[in-house]
C-alpha atoms as a PDB file:
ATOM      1  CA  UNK A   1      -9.972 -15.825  -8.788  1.00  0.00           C
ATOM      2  CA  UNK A   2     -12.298 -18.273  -7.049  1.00  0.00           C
ATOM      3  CA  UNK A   3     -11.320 -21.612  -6.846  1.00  0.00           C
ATOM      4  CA  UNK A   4      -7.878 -20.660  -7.924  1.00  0.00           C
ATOM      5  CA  UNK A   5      -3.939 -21.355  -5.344  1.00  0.00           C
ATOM      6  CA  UNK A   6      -3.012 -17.672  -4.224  1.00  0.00           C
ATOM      7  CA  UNK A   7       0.973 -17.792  -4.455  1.00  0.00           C
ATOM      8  CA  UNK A   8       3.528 -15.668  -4.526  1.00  0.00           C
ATOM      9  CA  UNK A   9       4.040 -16.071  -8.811  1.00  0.00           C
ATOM     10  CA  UNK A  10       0.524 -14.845  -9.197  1.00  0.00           C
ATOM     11  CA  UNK A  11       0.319 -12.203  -6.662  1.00  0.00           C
ATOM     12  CA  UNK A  12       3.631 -11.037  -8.678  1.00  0.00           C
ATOM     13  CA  UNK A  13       2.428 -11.193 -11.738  1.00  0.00           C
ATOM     14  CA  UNK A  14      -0.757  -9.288 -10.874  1.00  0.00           C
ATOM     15  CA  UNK A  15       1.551  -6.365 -10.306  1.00  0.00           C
ATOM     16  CA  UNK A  16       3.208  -6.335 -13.035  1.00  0.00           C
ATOM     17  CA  UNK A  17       0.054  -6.263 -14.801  1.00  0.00           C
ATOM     18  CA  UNK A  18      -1.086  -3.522 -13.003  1.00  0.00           C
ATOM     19  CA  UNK A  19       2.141  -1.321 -13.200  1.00  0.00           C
ATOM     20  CA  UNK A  20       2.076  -2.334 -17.369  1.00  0.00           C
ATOM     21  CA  UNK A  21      -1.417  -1.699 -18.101  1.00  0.00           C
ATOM     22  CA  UNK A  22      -0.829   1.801 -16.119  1.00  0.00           C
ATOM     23  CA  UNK A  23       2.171   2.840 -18.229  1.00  0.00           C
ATOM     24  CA  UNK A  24       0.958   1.331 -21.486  1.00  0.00           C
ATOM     25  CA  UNK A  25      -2.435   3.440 -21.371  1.00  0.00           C
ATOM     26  CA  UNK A  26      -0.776   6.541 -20.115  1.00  0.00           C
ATOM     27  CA  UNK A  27       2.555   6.290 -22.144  1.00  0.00           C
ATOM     28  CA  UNK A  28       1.691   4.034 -24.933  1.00  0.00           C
ATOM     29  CA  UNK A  29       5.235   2.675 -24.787  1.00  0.00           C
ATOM     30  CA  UNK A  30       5.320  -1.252 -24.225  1.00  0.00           C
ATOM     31  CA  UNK A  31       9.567  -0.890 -23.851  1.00  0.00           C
ATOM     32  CA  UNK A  32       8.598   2.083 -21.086  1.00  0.00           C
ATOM     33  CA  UNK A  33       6.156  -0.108 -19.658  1.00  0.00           C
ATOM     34  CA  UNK A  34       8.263  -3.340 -19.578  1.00  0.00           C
ATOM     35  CA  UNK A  35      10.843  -0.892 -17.808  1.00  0.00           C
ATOM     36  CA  UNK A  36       8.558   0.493 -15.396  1.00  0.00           C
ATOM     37  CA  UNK A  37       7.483  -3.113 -14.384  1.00  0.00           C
ATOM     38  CA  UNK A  38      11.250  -3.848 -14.043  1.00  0.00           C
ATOM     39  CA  UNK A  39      11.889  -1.314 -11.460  1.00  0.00           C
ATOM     40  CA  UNK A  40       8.880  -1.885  -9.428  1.00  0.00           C
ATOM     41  CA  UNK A  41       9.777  -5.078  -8.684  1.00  0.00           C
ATOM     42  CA  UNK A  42      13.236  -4.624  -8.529  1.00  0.00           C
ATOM     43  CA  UNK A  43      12.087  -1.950  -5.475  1.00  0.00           C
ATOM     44  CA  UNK A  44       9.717  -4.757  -3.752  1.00  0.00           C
ATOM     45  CA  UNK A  45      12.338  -7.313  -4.163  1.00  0.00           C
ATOM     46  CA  UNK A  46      15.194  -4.814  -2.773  1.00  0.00           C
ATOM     47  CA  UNK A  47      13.192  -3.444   0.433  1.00  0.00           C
ATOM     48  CA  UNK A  48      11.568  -6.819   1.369  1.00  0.00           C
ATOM     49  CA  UNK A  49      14.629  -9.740   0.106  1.00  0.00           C
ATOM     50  CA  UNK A  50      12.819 -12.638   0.656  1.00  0.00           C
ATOM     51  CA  UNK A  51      10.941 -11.598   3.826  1.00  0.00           C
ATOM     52  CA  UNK A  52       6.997 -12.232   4.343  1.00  0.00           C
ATOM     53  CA  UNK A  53       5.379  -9.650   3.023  1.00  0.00           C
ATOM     54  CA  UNK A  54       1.656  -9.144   4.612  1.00  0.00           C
ATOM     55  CA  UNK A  55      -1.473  -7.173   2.403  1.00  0.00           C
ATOM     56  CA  UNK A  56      -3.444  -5.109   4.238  1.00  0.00           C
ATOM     57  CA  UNK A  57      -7.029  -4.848   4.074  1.00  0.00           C
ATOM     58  CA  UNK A  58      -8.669  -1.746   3.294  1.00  0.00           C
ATOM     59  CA  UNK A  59      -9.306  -1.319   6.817  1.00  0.00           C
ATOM     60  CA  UNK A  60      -5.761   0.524   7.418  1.00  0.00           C
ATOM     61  CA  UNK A  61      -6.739   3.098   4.951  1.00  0.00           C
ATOM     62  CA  UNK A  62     -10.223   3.942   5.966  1.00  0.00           C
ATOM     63  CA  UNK A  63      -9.359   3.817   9.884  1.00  0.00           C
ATOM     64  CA  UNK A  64      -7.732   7.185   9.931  1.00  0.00           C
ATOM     65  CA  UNK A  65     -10.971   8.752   8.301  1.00  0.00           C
ATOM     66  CA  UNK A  66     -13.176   6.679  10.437  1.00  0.00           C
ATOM     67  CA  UNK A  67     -11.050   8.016  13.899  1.00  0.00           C
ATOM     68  CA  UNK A  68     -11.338  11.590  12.362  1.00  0.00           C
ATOM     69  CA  UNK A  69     -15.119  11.564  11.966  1.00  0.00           C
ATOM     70  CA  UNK A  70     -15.607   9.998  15.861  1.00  0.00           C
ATOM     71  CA  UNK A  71     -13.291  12.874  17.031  1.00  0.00           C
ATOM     72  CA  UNK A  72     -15.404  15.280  15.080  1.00  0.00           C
ATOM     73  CA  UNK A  73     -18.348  14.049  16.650  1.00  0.00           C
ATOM     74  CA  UNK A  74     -17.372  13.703  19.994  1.00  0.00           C
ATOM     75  CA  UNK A  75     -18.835  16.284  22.358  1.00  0.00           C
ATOM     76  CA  UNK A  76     -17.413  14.528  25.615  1.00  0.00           C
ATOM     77  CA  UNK A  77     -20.971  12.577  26.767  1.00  0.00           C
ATOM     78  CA  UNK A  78     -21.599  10.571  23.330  1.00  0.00           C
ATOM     79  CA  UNK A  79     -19.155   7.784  23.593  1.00  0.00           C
ATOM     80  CA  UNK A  80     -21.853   5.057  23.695  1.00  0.00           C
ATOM     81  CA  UNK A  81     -23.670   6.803  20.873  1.00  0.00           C
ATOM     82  CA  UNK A  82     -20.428   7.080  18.733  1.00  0.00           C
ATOM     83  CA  UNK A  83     -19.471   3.132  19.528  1.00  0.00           C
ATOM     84  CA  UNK A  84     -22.923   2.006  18.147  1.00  0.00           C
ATOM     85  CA  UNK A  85     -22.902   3.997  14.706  1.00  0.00           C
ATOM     86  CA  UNK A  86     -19.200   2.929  14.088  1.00  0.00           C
ATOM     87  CA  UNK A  87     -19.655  -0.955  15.599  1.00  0.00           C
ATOM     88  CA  UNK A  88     -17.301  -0.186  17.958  1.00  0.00           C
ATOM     89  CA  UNK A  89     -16.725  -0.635  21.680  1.00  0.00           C
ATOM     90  CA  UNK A  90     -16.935   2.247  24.041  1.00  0.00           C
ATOM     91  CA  UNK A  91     -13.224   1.371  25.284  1.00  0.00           C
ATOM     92  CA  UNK A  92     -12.520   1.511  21.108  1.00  0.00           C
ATOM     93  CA  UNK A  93     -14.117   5.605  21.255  1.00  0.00           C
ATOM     94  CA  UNK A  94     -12.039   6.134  24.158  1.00  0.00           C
ATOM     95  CA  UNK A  95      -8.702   4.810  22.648  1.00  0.00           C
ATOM     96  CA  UNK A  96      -9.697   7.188  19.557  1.00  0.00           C
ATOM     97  CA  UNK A  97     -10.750  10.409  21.392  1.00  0.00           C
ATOM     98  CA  UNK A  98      -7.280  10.083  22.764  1.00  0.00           C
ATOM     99  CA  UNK A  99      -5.458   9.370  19.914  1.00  0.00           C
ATOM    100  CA  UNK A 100      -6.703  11.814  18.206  1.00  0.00           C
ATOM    101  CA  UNK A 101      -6.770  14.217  20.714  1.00  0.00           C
ATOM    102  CA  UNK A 102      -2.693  13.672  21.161  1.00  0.00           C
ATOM    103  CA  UNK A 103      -2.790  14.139  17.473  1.00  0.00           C
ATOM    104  CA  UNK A 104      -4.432  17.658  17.305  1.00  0.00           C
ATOM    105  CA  UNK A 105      -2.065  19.152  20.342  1.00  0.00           C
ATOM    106  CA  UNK A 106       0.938  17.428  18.679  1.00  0.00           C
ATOM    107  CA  UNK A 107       0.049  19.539  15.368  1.00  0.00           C
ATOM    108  CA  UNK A 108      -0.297  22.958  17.325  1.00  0.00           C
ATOM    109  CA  UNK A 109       2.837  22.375  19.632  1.00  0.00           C
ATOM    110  CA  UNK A 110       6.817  22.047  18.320  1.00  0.00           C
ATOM    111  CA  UNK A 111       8.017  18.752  19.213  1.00  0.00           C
ATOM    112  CA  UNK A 112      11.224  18.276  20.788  1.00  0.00           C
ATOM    113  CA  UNK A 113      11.657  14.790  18.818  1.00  0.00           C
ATOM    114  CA  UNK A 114       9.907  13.934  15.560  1.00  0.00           C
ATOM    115  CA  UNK A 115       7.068  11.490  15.835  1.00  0.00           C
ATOM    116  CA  UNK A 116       6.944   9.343  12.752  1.00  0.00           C
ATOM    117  CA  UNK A 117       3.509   9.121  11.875  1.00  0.00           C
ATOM    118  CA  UNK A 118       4.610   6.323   8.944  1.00  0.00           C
ATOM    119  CA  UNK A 119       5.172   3.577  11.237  1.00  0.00           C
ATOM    120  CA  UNK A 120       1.132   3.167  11.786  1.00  0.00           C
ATOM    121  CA  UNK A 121       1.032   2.185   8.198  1.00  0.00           C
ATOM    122  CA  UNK A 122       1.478  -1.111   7.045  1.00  0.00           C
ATOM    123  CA  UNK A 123       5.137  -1.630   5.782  1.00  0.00           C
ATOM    124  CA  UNK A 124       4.068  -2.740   2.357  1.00  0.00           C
ATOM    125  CA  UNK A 125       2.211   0.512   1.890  1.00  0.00           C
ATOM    126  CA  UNK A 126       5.440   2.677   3.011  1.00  0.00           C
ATOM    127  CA  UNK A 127       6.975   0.908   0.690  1.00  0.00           C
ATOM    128  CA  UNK A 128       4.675   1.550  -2.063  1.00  0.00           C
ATOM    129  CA  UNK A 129       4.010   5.148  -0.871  1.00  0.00           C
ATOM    130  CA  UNK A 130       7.821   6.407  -0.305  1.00  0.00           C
ATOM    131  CA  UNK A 131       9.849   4.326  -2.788  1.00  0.00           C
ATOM    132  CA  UNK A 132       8.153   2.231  -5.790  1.00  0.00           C
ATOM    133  CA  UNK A 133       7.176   6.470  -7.453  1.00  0.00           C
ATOM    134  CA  UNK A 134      10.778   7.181  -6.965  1.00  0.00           C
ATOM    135  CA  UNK A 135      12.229   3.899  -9.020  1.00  0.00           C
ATOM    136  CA  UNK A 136       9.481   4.340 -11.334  1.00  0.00           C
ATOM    137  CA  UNK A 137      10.128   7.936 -12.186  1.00  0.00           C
ATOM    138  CA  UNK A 138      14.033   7.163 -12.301  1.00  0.00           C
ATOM    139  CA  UNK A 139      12.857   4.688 -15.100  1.00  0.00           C
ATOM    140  CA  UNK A 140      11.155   7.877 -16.843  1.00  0.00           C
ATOM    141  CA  UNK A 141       7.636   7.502 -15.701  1.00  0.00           C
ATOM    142  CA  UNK A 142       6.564  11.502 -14.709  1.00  0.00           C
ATOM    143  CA  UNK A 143       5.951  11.817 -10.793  1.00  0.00           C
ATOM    144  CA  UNK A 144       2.178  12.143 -10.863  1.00  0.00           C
ATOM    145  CA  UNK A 145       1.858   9.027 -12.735  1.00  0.00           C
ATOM    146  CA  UNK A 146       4.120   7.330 -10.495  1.00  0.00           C
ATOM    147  CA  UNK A 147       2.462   8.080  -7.204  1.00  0.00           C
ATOM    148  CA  UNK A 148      -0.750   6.988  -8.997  1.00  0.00           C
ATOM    149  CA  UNK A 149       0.560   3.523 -10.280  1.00  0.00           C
ATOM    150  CA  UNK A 150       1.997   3.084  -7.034  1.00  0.00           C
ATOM    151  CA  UNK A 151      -1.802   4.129  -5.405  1.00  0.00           C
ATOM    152  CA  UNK A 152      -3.123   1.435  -8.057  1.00  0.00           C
ATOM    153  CA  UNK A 153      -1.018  -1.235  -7.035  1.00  0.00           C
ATOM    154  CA  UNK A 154      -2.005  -1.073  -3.379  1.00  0.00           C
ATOM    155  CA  UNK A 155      -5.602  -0.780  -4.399  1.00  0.00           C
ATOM    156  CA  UNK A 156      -5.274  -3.952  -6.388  1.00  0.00           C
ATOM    157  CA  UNK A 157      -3.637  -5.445  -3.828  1.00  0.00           C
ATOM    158  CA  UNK A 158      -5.918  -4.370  -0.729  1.00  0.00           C
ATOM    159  CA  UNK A 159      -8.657  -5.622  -3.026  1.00  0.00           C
ATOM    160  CA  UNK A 160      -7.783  -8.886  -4.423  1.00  0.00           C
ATOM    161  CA  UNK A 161      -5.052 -10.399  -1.934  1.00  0.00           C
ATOM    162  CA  UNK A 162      -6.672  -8.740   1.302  1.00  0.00           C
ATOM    163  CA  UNK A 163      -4.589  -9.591   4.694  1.00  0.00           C
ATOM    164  CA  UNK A 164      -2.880 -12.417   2.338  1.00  0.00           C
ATOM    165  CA  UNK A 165       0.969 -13.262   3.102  1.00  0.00           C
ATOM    166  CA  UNK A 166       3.348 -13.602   1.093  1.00  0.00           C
ATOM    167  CA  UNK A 167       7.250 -13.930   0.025  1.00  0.00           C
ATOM    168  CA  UNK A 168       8.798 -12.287  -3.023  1.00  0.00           C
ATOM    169  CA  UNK A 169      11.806 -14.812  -3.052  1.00  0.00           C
ATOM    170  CA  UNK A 170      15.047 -14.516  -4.947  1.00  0.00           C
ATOM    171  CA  UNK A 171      14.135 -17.458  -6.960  1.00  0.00           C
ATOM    172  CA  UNK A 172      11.059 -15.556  -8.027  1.00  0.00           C
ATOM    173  CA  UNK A 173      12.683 -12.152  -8.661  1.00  0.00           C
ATOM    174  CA  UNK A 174      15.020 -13.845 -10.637  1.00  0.00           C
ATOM    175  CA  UNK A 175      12.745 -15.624 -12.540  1.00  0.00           C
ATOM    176  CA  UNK A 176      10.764 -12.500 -13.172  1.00  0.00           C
ATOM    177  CA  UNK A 177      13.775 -10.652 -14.155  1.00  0.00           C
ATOM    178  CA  UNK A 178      15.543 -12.805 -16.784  1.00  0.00           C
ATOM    179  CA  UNK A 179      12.354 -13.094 -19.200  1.00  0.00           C
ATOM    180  CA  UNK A 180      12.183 -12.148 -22.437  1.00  0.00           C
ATOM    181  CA  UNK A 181       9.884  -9.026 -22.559  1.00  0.00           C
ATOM    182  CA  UNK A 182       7.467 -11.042 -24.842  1.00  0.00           C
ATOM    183  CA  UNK A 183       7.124 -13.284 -21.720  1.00  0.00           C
ATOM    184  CA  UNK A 184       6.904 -10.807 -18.901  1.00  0.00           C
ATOM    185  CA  UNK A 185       3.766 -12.225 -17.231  1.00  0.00           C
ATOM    186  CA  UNK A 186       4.955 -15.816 -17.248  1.00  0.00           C
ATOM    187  CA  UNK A 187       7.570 -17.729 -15.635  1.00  0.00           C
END
């Protein structure tokens, strides 16, 4: 990809590769696949309408398991130890012992309201995680598969298109969605 415009059309069309390839070598049914493409970007197109859509880095997946492994280590006297092995300031192992701290008694005690725990990720990956496997397994793609499709498109995303911004427009979508299937990865 170097040397090469990042737009919208491309990031787009990178899904659809993704989410075709995935159903293709699992199914072996091109029509299945073409249909599974359909709905995923139906769903992205539905949930975001037009709006700037922002790719995380892999960061936001690995910080959870980074804070868990400083909370393990933590024996109340080693935050200046813990801040140099992670590259983190002090203040940072602070932050995290509390966090996670909050965490572990909000896990042993009944709340009175529900904490939503999905707001810390990155709207793109709710999306991805809570509704692309339901679309694609209401266009007949089994559950398991669908969760991992979904897991490969943010993986593809996270690694090519990392903290990139972008708009799935209705001129797009449309575009996308009126295609012939022998022309599903071009406009």
């Amino acid at each position: 990809m170097a040397g090469s415009v990042i737009d919208s059309q491309s990031i787009v069309t990178g899904i659809e590769h993704v989410v075709f390839n995935a159903v293709l070598n699992d199914i072996g049914n091109e029509g299945m696949a073409i249909k599974a493409v359909r709905s995923t970007l139906e769903c992205l197109y539905i949930n975001f309408r037009g709006q700037v859509i922002y790719i995380p880095n892999k960061y936001h997946n690995q910080k959870s398991d980074r804070h868990s492994a400083i909370y393990a280590e933590f024996n109340g006297l080693n935050h200046k130890q813990l801040a140099v092995k992670y590259g983190v300031s002090t203040k940072c192992i602070y932050e995290v012992v509390k966090k996670m701290r909050t965490k572990a008694i909000n896990e042993r005690q009944q709340q009175l309201f529900e904490l939503d725990e999905a707001e810390e990720r990155p709207i793109l990956i709710q999306v991805l995680d809570d509704y692309v496997p339901a679309e694609l397994a209401r266009s007949g793609i089994n559950q398991d598969m669908a969760r991992l499709i979904s897991s490969n498109i943010a993986g593809y995303l996270m690694d090519q298109y990392p903290g990139i911004l972008f708009t799935f427009s209705k001129q797009l979508y449309d575009a996308k969605n009126c295609v012939d299937n022998h022309d599903l990865f071009e406009i």
